[in-house]
Protein backbone atom coordinates (compact mmCIF):
# COMPACT_ATOMS: atom_id res chain seq x y z
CA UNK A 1 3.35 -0.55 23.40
CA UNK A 2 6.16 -2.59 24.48
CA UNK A 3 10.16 -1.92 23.64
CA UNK A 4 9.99 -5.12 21.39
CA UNK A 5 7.06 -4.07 19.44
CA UNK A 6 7.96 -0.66 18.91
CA UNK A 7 11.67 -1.42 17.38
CA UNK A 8 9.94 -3.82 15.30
CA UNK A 9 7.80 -1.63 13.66
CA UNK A 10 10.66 0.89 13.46
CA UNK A 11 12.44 -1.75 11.20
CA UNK A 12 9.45 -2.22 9.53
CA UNK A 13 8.67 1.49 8.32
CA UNK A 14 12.39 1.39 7.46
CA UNK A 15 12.04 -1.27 5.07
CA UNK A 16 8.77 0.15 3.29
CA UNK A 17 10.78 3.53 2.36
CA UNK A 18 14.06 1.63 1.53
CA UNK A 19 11.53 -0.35 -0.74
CA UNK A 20 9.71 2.77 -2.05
CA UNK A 21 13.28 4.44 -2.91
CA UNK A 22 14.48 0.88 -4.76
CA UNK A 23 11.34 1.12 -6.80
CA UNK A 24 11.93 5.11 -7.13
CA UNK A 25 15.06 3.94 -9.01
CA UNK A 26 13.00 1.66 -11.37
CA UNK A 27 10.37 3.87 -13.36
CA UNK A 28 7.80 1.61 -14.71
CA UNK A 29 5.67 2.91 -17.54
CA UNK A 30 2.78 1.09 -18.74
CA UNK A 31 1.03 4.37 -20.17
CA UNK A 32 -0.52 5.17 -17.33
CA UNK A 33 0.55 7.57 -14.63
CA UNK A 34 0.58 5.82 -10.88
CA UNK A 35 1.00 2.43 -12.06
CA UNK A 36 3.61 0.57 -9.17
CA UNK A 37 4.65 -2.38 -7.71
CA UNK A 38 3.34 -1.15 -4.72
CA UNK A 39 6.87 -3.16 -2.49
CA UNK A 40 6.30 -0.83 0.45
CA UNK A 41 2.83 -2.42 0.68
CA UNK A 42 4.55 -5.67 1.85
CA UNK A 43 5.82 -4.18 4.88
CA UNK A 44 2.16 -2.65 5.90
CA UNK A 45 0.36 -5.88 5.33
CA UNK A 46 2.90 -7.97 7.25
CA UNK A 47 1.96 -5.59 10.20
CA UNK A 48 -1.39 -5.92 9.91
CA UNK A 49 -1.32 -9.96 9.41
CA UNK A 50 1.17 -9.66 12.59
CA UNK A 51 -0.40 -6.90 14.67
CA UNK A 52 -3.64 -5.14 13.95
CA UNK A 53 -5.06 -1.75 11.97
CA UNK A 54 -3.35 0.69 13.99
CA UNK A 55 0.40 -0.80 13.81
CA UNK A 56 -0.07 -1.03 10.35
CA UNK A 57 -1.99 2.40 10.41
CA UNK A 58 1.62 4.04 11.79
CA UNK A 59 3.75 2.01 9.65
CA UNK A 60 2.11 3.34 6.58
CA UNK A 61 1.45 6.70 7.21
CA UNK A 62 5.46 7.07 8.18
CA UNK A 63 6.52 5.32 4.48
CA UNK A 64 4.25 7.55 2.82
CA UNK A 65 5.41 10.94 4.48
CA UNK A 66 9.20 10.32 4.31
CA UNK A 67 8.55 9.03 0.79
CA UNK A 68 6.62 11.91 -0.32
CA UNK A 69 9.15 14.22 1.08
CA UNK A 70 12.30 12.56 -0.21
CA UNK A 71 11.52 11.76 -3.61
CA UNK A 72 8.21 13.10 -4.27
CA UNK A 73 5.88 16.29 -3.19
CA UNK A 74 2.86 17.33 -1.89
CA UNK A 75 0.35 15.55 -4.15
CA UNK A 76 2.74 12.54 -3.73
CA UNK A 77 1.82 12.03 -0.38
CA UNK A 78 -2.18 13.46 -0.42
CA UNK A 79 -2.56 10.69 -3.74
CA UNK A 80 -0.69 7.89 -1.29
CA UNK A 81 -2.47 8.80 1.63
CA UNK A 82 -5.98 8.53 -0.06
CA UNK A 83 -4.75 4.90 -1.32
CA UNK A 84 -3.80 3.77 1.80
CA UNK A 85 -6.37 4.69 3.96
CA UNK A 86 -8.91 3.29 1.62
CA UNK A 87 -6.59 0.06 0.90
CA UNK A 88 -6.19 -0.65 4.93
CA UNK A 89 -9.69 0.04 5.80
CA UNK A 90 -10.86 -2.43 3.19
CA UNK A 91 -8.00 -4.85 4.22
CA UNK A 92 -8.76 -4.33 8.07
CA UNK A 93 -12.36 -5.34 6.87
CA UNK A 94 -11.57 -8.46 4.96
CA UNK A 95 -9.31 -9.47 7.88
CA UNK A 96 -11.76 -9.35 10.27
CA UNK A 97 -14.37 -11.67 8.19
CA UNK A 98 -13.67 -15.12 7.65
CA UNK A 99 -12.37 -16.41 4.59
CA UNK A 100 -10.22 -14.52 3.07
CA UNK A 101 -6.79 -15.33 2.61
CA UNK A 102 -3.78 -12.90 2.54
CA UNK A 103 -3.83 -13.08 -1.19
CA UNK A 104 -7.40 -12.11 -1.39
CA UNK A 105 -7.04 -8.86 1.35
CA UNK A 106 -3.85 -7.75 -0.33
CA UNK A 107 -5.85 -7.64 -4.43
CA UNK A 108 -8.49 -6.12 -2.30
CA UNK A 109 -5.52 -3.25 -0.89
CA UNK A 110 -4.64 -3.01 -4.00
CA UNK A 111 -7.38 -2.28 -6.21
CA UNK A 112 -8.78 -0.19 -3.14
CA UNK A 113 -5.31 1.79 -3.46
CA UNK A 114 -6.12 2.57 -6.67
CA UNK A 115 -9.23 3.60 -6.80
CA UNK A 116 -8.68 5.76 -3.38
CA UNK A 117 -6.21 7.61 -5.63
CA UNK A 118 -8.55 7.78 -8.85
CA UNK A 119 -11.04 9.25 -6.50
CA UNK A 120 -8.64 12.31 -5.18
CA UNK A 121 -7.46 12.59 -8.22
CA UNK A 122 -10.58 13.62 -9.80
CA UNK A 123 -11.49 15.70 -6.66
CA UNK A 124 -8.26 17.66 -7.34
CA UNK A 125 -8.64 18.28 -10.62
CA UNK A 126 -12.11 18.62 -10.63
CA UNK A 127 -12.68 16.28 -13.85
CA UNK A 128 -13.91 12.88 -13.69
CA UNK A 129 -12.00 11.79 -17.31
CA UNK A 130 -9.61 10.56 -15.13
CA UNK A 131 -11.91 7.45 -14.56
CA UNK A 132 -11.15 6.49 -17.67
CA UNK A 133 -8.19 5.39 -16.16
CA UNK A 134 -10.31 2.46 -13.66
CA UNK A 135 -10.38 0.07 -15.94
CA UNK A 136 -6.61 -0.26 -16.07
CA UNK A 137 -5.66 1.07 -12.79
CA UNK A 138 -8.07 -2.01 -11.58
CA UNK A 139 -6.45 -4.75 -13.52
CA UNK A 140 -2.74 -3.35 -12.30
CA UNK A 141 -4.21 -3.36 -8.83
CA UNK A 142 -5.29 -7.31 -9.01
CA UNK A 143 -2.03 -8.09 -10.26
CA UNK A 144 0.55 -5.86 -7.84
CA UNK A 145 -1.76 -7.22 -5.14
CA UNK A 146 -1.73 -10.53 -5.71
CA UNK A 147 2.56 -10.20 -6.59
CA UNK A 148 2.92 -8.36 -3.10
CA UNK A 149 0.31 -10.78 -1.41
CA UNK A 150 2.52 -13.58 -2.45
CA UNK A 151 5.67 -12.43 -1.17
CA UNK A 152 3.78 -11.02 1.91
CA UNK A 153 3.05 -14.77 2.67
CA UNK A 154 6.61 -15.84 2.19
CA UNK A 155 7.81 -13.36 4.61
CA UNK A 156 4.75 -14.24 6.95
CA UNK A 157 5.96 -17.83 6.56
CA UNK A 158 9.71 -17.21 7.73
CA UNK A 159 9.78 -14.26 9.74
CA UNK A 160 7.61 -14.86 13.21
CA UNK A 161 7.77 -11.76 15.72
C-alpha cells in the first residue's frame, strides 16, 4: 500500500468517528433501540466505491473500535461489528455483480446492518422476541441507506482520489 493511499484512508477513518461522535450528540428515538443515521457508513462505502473490500474492511473496523471505546462499550462494538461485516460482505457482493447502483448496495448495507445486529442480538440474549423488531429495523435500514447512499454519491461525484 502506497504513502498516498494509506493517508487517505487515515482521513477517511477519521471522518467516520468524527461522524459517529456528531451523531453521538444527536440521540434519535423512534421507539426502537439501534435506530441511526448510520453517517460513518458514508465514509466506508466511499472506500469501497474507490478502493475495494479490504480498504473499506480497515476503515470500518477502526470507526467501530474507537467508537465503541469512546462513547460506547463492549456490546457497542460486538452489535457494530456484526452489522458491518454482514453490511460489507453483502455490499462487496452487489458491487461485484452488474447492476446495481450505489443507492441500491448502500439499502442493501443497510438493511444487512440491521439485521447482522438483530441476529447477535438474539444470540446474546438468547431470545428471538427481539425479531419483532425486523420489521422496523428493515424499513429504517431502506431509508438510512438510501439517505447515506445519496450523499455517498455526492461525495463520489466531487471528491476523486
Amino acid at each position: 500500500m502506497n504513502n498516498k493511499k494509506t493517508a487517505y484512508l487515515g482521513l477517511f477513518a477519521a471522518v467516520a468517528i468524527i461522524f459517529g461522535y456528531v451523531e453521538s450528540l444527536f440521540p434519535f428515538f423512534a421507539g426502537v433501540p439501534g435506530i441511526k443515521l448510520g453517517l460513518a457508513n458514508l465514509a466506508v462505502l466511499f472506500i469501497l466505491e474507490t478502493y475495494t473490500w479490504k480498504e473499506a474492511a480497515v476503515v470500518s473496523a477502526v470507526r467501530i473500535v474507537v467508537i465503541g471505546f469512546l462513547f460506547g462499550n463492549m456490546f457497542t462494538i460486538i452489535y457494530s461489528l456484526a452489522g458491518a461485516a454482514l453490511s460489507l460482505f453483502v455490499m462487496t457482493l452487489m458491487k461485484k455483480s452488474s447492476g446495481f447502483s450505489i443507492l441500491g448496495i448502500s439499502v442493501a448495507g443497510g438493511v444487512s446492518h440491521n439485521i447482522g445486529q438483530l441476529m447477535v442480538a438474539a444470540l446474546i440474549v438468547e431470545n428471538t422476541s427481539l425479531l419483532y423488531y425486523a420489521p422496523v429495523l428493515l424499513i429504517s435500514g431502506m431509508i438510512t441507506g438510501l439517505l447515506i447512499g445519496i450523499l455517498t454519491k455526492e461525495v463520489t461525484k466531487r471528491i476523486h482520489l
